[in-house]
C-alpha atoms as a PDB file:
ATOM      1  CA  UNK A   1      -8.527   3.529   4.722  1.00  0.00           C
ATOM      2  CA  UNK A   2     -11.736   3.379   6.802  1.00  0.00           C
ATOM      3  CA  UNK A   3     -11.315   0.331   9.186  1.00  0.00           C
ATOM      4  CA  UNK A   4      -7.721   0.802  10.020  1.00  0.00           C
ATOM      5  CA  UNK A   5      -5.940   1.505  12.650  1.00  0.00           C
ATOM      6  CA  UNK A   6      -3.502   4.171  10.880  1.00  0.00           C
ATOM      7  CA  UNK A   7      -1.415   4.478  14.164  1.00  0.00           C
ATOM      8  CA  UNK A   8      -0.789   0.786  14.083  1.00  0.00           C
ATOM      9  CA  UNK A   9       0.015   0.557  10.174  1.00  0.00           C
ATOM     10  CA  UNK A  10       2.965   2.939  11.130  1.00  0.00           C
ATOM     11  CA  UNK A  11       3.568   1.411  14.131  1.00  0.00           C
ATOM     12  CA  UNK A  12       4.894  -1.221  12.357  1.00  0.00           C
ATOM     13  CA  UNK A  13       2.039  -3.810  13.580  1.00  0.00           C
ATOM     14  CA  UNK A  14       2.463  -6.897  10.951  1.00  0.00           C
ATOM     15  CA  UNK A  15      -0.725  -8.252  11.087  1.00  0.00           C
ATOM     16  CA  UNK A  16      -2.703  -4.410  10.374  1.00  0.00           C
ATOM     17  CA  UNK A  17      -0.151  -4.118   7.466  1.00  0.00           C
ATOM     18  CA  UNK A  18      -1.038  -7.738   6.369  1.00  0.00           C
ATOM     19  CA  UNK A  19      -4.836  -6.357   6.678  1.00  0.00           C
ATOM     20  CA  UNK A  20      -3.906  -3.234   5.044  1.00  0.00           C
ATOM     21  CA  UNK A  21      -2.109  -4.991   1.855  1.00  0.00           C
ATOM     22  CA  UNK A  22      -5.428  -7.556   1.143  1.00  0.00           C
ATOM     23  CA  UNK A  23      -7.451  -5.013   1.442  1.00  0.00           C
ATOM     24  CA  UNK A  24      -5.970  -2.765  -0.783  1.00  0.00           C
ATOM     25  CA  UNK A  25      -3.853  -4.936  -3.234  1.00  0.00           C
ATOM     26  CA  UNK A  26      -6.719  -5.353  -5.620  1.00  0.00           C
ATOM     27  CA  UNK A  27      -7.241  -1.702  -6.563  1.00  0.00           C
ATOM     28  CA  UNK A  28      -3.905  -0.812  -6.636  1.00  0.00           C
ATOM     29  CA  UNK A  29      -2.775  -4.005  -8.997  1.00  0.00           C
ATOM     30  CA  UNK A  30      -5.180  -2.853 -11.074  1.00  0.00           C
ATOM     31  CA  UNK A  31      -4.062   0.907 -10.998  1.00  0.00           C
ATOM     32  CA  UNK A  32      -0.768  -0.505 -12.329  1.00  0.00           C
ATOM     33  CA  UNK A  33      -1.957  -2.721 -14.921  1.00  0.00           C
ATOM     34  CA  UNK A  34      -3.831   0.498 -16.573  1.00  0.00           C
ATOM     35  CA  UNK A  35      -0.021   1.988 -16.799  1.00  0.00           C
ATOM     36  CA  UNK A  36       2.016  -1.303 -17.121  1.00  0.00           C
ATOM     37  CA  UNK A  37       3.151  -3.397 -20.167  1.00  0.00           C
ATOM     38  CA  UNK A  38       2.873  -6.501 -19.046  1.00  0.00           C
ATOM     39  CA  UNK A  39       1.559  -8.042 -15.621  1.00  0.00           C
ATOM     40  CA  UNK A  40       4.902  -8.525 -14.836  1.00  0.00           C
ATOM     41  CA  UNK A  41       5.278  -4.935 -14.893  1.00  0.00           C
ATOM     42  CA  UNK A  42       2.315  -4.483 -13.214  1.00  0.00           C
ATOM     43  CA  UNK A  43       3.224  -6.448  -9.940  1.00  0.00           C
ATOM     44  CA  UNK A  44       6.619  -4.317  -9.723  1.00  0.00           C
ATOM     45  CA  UNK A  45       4.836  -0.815  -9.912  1.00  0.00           C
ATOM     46  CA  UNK A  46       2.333  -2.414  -7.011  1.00  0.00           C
ATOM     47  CA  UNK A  47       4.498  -3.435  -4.893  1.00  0.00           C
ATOM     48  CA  UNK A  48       6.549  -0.422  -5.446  1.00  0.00           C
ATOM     49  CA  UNK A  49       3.240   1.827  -3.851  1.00  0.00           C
ATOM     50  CA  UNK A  50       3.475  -0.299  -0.740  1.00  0.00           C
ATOM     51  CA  UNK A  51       7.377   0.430  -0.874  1.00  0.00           C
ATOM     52  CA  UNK A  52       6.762   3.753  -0.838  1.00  0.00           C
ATOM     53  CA  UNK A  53       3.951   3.665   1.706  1.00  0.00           C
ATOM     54  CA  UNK A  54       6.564   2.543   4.283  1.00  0.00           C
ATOM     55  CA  UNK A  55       9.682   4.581   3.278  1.00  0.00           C
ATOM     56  CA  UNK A  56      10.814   6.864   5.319  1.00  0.00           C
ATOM     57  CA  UNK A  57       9.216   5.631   8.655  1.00  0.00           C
ATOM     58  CA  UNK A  58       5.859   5.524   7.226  1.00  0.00           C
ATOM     59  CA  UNK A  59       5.951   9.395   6.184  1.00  0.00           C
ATOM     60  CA  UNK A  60       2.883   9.297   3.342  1.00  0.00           C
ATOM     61  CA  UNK A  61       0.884   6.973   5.536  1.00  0.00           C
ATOM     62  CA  UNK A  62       0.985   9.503   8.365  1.00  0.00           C
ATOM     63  CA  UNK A  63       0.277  12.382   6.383  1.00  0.00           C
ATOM     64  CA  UNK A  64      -3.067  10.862   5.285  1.00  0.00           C
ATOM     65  CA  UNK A  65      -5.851  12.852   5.602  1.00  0.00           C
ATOM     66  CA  UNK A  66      -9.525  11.220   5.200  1.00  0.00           C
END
């Protein structure tokens, strides 16, 4: 996550998250493409990590550890 400001991705700043979601979209599409039937699939099981990166006021997010 080098380059971002992990206080305000769980801060709830829109335009960090927007940063947050380019930057990371790519690798994680791809992620669920390797494990997904169809692309269809694939987009639900991505944006189902970014669900669950905000869920629960940002919980996994602020337990990251680099």
């Amino acid at each position: 996550m080098a380059g971002f400001d992990l206080a305000a991705l769980v801060g709830g700043d829109k335009a960090a998250w927007d940063g947050f979601v380019r930057a990371h979209a790519r690798l994680i599409l791809a992620a669920a493409r390797s494990l997904a039937r169809d692309d269809a699939e694939a987009e639900d099981l991505a944006q189902d990590v970014f669900v669950r990166l905000c869920k629960d006021d940002f919980r996994l997010l602020k337990t990251y550890d680099p």
